[in-house]
C-alpha atoms as a PDB file:
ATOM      1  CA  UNK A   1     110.031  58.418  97.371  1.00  0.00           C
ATOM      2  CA  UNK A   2     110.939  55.769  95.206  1.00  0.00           C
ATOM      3  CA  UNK A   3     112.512  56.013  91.694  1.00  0.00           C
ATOM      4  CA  UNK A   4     109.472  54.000  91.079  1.00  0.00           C
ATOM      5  CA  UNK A   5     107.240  56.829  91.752  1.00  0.00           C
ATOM      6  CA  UNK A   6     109.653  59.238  90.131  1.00  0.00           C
ATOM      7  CA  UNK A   7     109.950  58.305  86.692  1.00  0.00           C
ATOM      8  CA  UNK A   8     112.278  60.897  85.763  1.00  0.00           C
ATOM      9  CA  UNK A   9     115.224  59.727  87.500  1.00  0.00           C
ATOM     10  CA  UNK A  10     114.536  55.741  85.442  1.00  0.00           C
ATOM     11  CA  UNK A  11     116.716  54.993  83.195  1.00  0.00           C
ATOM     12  CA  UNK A  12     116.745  51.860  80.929  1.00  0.00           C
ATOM     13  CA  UNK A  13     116.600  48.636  82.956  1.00  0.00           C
ATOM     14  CA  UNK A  14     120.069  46.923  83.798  1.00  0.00           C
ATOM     15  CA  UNK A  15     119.977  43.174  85.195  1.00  0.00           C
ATOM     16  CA  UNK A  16     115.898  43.898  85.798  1.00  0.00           C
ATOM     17  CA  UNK A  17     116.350  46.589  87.363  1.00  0.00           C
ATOM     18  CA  UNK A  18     115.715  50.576  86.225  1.00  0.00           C
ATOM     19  CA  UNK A  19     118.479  53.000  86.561  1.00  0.00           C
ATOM     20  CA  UNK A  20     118.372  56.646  87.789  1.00  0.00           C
ATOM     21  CA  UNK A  21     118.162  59.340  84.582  1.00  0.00           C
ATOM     22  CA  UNK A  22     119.368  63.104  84.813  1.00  0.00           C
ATOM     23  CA  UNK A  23     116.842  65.783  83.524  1.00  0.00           C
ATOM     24  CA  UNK A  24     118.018  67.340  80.734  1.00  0.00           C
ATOM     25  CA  UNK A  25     118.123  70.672  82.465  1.00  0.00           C
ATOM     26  CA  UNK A  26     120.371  69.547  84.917  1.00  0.00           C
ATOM     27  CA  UNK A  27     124.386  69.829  83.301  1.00  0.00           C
ATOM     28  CA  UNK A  28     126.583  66.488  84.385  1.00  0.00           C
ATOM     29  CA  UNK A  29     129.475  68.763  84.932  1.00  0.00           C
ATOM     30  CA  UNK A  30     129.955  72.582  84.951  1.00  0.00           C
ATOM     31  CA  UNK A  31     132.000  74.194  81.571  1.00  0.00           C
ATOM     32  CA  UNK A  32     135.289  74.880  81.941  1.00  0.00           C
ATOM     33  CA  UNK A  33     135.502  77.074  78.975  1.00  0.00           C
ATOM     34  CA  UNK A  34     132.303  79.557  79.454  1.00  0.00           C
ATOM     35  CA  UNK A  35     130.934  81.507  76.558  1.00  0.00           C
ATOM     36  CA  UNK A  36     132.903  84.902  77.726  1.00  0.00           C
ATOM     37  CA  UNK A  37     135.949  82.220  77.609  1.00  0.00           C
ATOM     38  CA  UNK A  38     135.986  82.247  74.374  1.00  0.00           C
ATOM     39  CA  UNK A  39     135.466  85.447  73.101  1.00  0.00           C
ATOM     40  CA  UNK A  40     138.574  86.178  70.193  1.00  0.00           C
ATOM     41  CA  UNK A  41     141.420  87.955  72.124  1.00  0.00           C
ATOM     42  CA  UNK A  42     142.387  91.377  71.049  1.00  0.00           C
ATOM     43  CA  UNK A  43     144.747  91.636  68.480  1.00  0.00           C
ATOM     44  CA  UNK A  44     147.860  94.006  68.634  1.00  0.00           C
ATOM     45  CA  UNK A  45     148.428  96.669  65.761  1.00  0.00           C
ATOM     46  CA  UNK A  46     151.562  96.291  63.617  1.00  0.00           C
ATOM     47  CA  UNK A  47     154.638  97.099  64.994  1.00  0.00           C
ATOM     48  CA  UNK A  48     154.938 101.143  63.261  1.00  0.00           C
ATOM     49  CA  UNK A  49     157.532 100.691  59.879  1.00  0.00           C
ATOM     50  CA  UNK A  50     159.943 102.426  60.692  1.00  0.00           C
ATOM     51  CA  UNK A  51     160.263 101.838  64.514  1.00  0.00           C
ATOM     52  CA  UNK A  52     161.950 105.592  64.248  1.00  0.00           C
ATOM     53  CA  UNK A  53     160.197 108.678  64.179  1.00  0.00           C
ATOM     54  CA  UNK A  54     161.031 111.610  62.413  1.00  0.00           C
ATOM     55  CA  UNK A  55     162.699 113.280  65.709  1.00  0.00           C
ATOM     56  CA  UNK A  56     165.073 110.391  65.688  1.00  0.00           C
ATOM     57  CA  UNK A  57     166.456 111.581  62.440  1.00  0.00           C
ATOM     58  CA  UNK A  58     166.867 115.215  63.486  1.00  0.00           C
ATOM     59  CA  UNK A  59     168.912 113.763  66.444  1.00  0.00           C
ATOM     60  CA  UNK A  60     171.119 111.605  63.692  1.00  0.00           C
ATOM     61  CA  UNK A  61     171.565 114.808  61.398  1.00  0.00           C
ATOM     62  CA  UNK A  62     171.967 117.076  64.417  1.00  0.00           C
ATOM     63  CA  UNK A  63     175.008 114.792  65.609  1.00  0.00           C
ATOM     64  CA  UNK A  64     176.165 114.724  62.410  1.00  0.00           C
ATOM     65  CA  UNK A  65     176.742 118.148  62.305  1.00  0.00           C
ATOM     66  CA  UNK A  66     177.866 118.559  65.794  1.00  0.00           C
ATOM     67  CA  UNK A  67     180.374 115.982  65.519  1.00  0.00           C
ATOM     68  CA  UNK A  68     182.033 117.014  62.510  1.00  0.00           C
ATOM     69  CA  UNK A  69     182.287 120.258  63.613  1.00  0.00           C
ATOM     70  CA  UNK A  70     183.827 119.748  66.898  1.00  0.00           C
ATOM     71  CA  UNK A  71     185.815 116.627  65.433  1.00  0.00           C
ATOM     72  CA  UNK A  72     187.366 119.411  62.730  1.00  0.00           C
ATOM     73  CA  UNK A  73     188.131 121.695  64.971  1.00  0.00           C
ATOM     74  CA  UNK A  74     190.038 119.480  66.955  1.00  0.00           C
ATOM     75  CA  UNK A  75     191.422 117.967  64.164  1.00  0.00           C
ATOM     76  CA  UNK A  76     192.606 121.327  62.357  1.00  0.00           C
ATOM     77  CA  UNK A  77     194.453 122.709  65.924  1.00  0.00           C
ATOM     78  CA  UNK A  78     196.307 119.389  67.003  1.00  0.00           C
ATOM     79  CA  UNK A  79     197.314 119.672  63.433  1.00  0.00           C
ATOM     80  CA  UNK A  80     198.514 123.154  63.611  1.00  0.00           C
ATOM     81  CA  UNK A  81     200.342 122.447  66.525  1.00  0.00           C
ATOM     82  CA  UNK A  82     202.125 119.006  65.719  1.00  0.00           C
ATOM     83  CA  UNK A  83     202.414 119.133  62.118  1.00  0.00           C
ATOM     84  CA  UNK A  84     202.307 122.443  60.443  1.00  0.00           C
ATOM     85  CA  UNK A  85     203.130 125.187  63.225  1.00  0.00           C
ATOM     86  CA  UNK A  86     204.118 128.391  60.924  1.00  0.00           C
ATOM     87  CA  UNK A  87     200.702 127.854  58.986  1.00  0.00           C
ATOM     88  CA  UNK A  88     197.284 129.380  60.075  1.00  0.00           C
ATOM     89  CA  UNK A  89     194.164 127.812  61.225  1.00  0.00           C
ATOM     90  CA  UNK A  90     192.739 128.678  57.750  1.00  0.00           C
ATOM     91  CA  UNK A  91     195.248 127.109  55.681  1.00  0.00           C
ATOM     92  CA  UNK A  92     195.567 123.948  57.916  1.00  0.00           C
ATOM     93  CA  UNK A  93     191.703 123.427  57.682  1.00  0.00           C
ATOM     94  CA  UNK A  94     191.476 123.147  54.016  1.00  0.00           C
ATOM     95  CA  UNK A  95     194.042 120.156  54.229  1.00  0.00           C
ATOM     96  CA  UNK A  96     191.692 117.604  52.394  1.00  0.00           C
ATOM     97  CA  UNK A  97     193.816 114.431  54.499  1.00  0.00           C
ATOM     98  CA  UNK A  98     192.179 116.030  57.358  1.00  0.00           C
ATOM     99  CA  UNK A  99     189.090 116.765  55.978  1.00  0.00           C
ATOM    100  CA  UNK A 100     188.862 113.225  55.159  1.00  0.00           C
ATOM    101  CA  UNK A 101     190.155 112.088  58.659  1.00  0.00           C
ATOM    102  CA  UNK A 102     187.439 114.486  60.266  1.00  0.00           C
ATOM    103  CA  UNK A 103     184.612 112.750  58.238  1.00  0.00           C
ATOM    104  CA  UNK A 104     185.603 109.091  58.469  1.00  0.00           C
ATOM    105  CA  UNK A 105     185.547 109.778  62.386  1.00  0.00           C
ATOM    106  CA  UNK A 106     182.242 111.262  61.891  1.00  0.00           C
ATOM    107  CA  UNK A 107     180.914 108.569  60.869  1.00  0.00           C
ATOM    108  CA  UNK A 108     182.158 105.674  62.563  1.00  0.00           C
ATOM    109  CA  UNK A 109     180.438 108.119  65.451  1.00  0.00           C
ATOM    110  CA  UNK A 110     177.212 108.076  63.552  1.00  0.00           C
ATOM    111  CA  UNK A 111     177.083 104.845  62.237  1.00  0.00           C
ATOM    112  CA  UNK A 112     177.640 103.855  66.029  1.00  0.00           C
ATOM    113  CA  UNK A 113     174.712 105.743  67.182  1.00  0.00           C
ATOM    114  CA  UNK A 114     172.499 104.775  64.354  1.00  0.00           C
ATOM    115  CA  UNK A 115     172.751 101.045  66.061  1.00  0.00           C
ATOM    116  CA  UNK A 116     172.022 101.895  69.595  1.00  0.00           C
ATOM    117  CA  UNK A 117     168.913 103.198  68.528  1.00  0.00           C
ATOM    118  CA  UNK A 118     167.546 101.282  66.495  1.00  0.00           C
ATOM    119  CA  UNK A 119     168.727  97.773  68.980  1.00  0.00           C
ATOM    120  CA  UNK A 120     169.075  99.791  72.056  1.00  0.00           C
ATOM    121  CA  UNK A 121     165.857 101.743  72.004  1.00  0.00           C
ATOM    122  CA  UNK A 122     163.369  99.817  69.482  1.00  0.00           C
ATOM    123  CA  UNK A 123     164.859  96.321  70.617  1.00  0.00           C
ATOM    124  CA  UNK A 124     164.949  95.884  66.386  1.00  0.00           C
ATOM    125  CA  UNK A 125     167.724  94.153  64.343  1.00  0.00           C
ATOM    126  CA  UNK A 126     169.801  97.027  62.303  1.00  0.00           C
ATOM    127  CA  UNK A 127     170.118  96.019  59.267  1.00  0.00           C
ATOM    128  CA  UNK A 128     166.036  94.583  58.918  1.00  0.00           C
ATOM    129  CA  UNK A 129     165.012  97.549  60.636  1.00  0.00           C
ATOM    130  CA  UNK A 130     166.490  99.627  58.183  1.00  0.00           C
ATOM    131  CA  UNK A 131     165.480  97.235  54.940  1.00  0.00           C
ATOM    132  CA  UNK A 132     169.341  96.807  53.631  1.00  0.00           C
ATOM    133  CA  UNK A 133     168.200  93.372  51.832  1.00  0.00           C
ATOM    134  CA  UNK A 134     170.885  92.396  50.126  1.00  0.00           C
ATOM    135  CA  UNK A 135     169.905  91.940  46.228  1.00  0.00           C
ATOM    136  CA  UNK A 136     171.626  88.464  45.562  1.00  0.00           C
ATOM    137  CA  UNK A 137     171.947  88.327  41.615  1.00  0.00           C
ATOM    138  CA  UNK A 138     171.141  91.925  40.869  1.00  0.00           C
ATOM    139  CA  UNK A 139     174.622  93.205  41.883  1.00  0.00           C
ATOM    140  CA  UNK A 140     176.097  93.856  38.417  1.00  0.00           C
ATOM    141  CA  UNK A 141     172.555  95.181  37.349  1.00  0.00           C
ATOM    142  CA  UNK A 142     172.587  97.792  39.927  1.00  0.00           C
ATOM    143  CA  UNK A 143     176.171  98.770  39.467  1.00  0.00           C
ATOM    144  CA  UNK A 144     175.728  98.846  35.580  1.00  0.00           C
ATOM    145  CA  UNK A 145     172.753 101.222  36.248  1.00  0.00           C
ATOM    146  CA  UNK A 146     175.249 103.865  38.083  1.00  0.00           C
ATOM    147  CA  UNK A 147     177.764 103.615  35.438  1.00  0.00           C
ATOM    148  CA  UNK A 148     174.453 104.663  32.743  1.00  0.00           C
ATOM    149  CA  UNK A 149     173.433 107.345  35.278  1.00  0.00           C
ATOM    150  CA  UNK A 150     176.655 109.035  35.545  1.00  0.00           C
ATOM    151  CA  UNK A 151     177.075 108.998  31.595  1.00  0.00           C
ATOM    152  CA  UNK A 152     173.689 110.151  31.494  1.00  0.00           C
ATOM    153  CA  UNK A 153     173.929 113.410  33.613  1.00  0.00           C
ATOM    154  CA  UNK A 154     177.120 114.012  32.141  1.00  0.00           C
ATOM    155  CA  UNK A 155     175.140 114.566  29.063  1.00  0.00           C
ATOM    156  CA  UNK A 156     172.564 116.494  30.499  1.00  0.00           C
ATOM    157  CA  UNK A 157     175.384 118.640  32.781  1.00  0.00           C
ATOM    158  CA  UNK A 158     176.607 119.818  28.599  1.00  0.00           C
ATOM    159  CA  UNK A 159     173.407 122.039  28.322  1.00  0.00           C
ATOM    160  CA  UNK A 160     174.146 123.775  32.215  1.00  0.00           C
ATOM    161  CA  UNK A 161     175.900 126.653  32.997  1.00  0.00           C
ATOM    162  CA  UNK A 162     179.060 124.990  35.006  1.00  0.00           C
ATOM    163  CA  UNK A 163     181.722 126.791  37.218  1.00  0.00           C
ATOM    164  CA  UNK A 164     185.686 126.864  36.380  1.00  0.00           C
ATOM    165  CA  UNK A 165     186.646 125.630  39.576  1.00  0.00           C
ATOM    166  CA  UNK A 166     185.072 124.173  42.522  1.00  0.00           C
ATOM    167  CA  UNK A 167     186.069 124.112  46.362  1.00  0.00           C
ATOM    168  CA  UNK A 168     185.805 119.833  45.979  1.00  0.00           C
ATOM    169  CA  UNK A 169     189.058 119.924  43.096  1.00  0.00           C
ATOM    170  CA  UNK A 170     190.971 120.575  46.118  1.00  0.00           C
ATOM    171  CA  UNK A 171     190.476 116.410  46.829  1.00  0.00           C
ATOM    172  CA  UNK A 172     192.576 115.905  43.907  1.00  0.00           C
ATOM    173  CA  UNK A 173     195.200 118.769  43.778  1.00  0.00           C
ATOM    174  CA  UNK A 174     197.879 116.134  44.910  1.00  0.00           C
ATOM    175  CA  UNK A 175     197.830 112.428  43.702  1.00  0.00           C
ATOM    176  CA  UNK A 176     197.990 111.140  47.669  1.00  0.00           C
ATOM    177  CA  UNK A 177     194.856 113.201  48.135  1.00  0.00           C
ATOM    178  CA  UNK A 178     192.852 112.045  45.362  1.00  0.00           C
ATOM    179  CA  UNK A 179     193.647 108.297  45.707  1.00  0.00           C
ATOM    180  CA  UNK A 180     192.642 108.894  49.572  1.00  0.00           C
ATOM    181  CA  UNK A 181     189.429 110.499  48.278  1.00  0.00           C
ATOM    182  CA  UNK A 182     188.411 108.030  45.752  1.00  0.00           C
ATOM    183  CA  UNK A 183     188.467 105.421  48.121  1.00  0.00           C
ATOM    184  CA  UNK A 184     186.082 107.123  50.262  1.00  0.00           C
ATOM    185  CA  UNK A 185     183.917 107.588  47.623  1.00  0.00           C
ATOM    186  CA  UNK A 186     183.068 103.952  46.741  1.00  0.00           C
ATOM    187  CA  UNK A 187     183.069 102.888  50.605  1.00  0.00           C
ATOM    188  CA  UNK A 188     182.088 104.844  53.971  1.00  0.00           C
ATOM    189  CA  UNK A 189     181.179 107.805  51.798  1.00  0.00           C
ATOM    190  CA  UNK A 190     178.044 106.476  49.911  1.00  0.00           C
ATOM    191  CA  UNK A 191     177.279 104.127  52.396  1.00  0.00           C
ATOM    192  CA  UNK A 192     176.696 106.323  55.339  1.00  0.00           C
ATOM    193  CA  UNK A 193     174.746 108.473  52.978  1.00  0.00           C
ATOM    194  CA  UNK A 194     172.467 105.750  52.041  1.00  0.00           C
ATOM    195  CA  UNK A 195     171.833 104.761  55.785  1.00  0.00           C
ATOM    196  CA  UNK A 196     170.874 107.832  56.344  1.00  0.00           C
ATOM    197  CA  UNK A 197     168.652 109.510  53.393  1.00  0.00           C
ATOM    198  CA  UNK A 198     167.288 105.673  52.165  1.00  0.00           C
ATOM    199  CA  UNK A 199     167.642 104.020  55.078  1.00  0.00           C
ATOM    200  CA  UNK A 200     166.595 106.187  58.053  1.00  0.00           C
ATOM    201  CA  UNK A 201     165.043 109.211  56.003  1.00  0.00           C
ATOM    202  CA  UNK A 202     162.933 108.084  53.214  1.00  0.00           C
ATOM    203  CA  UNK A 203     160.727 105.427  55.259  1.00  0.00           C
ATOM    204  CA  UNK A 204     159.964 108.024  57.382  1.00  0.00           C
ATOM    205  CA  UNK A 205     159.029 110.648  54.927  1.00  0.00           C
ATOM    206  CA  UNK A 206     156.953 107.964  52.873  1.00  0.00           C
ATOM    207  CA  UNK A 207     155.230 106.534  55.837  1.00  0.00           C
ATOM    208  CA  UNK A 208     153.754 110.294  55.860  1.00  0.00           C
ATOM    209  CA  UNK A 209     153.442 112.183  52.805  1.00  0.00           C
ATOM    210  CA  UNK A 210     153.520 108.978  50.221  1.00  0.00           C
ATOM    211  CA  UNK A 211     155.722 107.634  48.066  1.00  0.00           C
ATOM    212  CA  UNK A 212     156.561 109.802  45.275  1.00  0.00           C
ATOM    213  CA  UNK A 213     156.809 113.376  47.773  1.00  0.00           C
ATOM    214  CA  UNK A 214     159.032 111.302  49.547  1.00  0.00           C
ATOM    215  CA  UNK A 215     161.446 110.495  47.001  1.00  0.00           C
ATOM    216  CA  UNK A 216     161.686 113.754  45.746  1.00  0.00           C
ATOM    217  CA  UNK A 217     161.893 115.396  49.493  1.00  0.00           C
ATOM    218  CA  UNK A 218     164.916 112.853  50.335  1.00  0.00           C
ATOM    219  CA  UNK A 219     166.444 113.370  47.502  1.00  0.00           C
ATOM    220  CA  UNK A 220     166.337 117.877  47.890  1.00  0.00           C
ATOM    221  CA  UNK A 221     168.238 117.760  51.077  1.00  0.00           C
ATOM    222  CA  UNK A 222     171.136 115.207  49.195  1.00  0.00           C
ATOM    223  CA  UNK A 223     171.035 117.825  46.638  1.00  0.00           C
ATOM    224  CA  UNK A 224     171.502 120.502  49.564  1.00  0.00           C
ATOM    225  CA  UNK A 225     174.279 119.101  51.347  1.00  0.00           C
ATOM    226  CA  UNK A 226     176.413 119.390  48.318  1.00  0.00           C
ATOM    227  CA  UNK A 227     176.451 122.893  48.032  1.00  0.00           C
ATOM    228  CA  UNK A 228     179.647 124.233  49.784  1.00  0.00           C
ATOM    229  CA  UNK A 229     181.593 121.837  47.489  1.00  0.00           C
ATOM    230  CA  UNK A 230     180.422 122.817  44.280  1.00  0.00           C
ATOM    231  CA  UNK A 231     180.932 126.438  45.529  1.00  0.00           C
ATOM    232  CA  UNK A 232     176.677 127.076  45.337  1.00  0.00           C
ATOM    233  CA  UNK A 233     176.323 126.280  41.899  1.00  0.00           C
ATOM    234  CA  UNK A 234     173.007 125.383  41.259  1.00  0.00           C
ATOM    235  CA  UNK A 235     173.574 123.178  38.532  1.00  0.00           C
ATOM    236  CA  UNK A 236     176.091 121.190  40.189  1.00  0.00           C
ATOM    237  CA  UNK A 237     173.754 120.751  43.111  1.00  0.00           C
ATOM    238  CA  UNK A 238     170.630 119.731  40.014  1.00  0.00           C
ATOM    239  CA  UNK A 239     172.789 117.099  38.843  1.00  0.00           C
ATOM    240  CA  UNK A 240     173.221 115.483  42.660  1.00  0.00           C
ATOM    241  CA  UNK A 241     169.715 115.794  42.769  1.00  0.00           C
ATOM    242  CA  UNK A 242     168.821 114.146  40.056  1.00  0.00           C
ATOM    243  CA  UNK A 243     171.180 111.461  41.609  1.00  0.00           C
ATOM    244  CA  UNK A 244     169.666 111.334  44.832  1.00  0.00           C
ATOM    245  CA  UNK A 245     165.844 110.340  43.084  1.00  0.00           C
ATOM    246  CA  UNK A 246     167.702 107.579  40.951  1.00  0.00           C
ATOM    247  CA  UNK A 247     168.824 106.376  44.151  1.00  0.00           C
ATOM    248  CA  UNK A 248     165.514 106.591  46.300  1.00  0.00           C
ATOM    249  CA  UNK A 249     163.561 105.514  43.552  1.00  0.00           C
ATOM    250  CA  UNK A 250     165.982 102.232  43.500  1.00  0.00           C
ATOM    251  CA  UNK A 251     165.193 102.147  47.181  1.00  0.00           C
ATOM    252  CA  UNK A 252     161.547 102.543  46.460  1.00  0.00           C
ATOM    253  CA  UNK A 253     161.090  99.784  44.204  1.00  0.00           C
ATOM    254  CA  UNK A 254     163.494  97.450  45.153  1.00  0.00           C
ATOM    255  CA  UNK A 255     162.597  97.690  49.211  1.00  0.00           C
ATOM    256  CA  UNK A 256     166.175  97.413  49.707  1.00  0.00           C
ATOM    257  CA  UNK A 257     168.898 100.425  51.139  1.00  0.00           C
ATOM    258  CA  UNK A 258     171.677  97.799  49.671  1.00  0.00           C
ATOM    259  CA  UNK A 259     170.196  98.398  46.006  1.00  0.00           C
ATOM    260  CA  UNK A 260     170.742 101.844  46.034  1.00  0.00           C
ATOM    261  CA  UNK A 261     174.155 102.050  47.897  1.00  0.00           C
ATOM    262  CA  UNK A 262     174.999  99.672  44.609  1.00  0.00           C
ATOM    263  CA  UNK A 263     173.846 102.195  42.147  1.00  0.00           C
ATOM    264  CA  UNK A 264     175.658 104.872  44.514  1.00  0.00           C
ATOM    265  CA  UNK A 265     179.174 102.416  44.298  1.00  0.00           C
ATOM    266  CA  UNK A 266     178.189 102.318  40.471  1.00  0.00           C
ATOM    267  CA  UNK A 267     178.241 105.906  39.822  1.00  0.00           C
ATOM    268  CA  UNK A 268     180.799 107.251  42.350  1.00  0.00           C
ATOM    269  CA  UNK A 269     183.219 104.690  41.319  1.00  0.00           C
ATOM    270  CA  UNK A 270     182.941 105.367  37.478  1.00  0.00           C
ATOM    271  CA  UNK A 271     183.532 108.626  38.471  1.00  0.00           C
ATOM    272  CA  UNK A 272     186.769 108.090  39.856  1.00  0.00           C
ATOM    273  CA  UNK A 273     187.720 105.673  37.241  1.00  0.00           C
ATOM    274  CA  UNK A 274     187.599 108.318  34.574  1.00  0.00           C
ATOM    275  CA  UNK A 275     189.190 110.927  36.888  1.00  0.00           C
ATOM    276  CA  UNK A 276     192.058 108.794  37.010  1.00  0.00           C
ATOM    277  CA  UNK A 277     192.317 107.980  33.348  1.00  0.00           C
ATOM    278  CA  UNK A 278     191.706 111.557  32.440  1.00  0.00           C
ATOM    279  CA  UNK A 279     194.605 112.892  34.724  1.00  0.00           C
ATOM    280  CA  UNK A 280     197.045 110.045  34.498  1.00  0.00           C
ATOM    281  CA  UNK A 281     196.770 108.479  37.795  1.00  0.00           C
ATOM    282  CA  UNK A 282     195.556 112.128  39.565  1.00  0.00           C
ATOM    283  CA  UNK A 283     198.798 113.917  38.306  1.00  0.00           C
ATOM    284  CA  UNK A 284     197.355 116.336  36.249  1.00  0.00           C
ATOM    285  CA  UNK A 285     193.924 117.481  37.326  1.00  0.00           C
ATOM    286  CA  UNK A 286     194.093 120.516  35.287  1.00  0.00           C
ATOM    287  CA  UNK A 287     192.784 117.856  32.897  1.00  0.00           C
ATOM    288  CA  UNK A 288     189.868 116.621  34.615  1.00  0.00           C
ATOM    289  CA  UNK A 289     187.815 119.762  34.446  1.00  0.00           C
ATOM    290  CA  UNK A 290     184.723 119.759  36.172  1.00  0.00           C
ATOM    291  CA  UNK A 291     184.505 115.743  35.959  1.00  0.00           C
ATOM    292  CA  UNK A 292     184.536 114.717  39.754  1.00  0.00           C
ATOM    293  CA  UNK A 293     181.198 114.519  41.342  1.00  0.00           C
ATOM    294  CA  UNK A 294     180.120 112.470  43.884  1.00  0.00           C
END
């Protein structure tokens, strides 16, 4: 047959002569992207804010403990035996320079562990993970707003029933020990507090129960740990507190852990600073009263 007797295959005429035509119907070459090609892909949920869960906090407290325990004990009897070998365990453990030593080894521990998590396990950046965000130009603002916090519950601490003494004056019973002391109070001390109760605590507790349970939950357990310093008194531990929801509230708002280790720097080291004024460079504590709290 012909295309002459197949008009469908004509096209228009080239040189006089007609040229073959594809139906319609027919495609001139197959898809390469088919319908089902390009369906939208799936997307993948967030990545979960924090990457930690709340067991991954009882393992950081739990070490915490442990550590400080065993790192105490340790402590306390090579200390017994090498440096003070007619006094007892008891009196040897309440040497604050150890104290001190225990803790700072404590943490380094922690704050060791705290990275291997979050980069080891969660393949995360530390210091995004945890939101530390430094605040730029609000530095003095944030420091400022310790120094009116501390004033503040000083006021407020006038209208509570305080104790004489407290197991923490011990710190400051000798000038070496409260110097020591002070310094950890405006470095490792507040900052390895805010990693953990702003940085690693709070998200978690707000990711489930909301913002404001969360602050005040964080901030109960701050409160807590402060007990056996302040010899149980409740009032001591009201005024820490209070502290701790100034501090996760600063965390709250500002999205930042490096906000409220400010405000902690503010207020600790204000605290110190009028320690030292009120005792004459930490020589006469009898002075001070009940004015150290950190």
């Amino acid at each position: 047959m012909s295309s002459h007797d197949n008009p469908q295959f004509e096209g228009p005429a080239l040189n006089g002569e007609p040229q073959p035509t594809v139906p319609a119907s027919v495609p001139l070459t197959p898809d390469p992207f088919p319908a089902e090609m390009l369906s939208p892909l799936p997307v993948p949920p967030p990545p979960r804010d924090p990457v930690w869960s709340g067991w991954d906090v009882l393992q950081i407290a739990g070490l915490t403990v442990l550590t400080l325990f065993v790192l105490q004990f340790i402590i306390v009897i090579a200390a017994q035996r090498l440096a003070y070998p007619r006094a007892s365990f008891g009196d040897v453990a309440q040497k604050p320079v150890l104290a001190l030593l225990s803790e700072l080894l404590t943490y380094i521990a922690v704050a060791i562990f705290m990275v291997l998590l979050v980069e080891g396990k969660y393949h995360v950046r530390f210091w995004e993970a945890i939101r530390w965000n430094w605040p730029g130009r609000s530095v003095g603002k944030l420091l400022f707003l310790g120094v009116v916090l501390l004033f503040a519950l000083n006021l407020l601490e006038r209208f509570l029933p305080t104790p004489k003494s407290t197991p923490f004056e011990q710190f400051f019973a000798r000038p070496l020990d409260a110097y020591l002391t002070s310094v950890f109070a405006v470095t490792l001390g507040p900052l390895m507090e805010e990693l953990f109760f702003r940085g690693f605590f709070y998200p978690v507790l707000q990711r489930r129960v909301g913002v404001l349970l969360a602050i005040l939950l964080t901030a109960l357990p701050f409160g807590l740990m402060h007990l056996p310093q302040y010899g149980y008194a409740w009032s001591a531990v009201l005024i820490i507190f209070l502290v701790g929801v100034v501090l996760t509230t600063v965390r709250a708002v500002t999205k930042s852990v490096a906000a409220s280790f400010l405000v902690h720097i503010g207020y600790n080291g204000t605290l110190m600073i009028m320690a030292a004024l009120a005792t004459d460079g930490f020589r006469h504590m009898d002075k001070a009263g009940l004015l150290m709290r950190h």
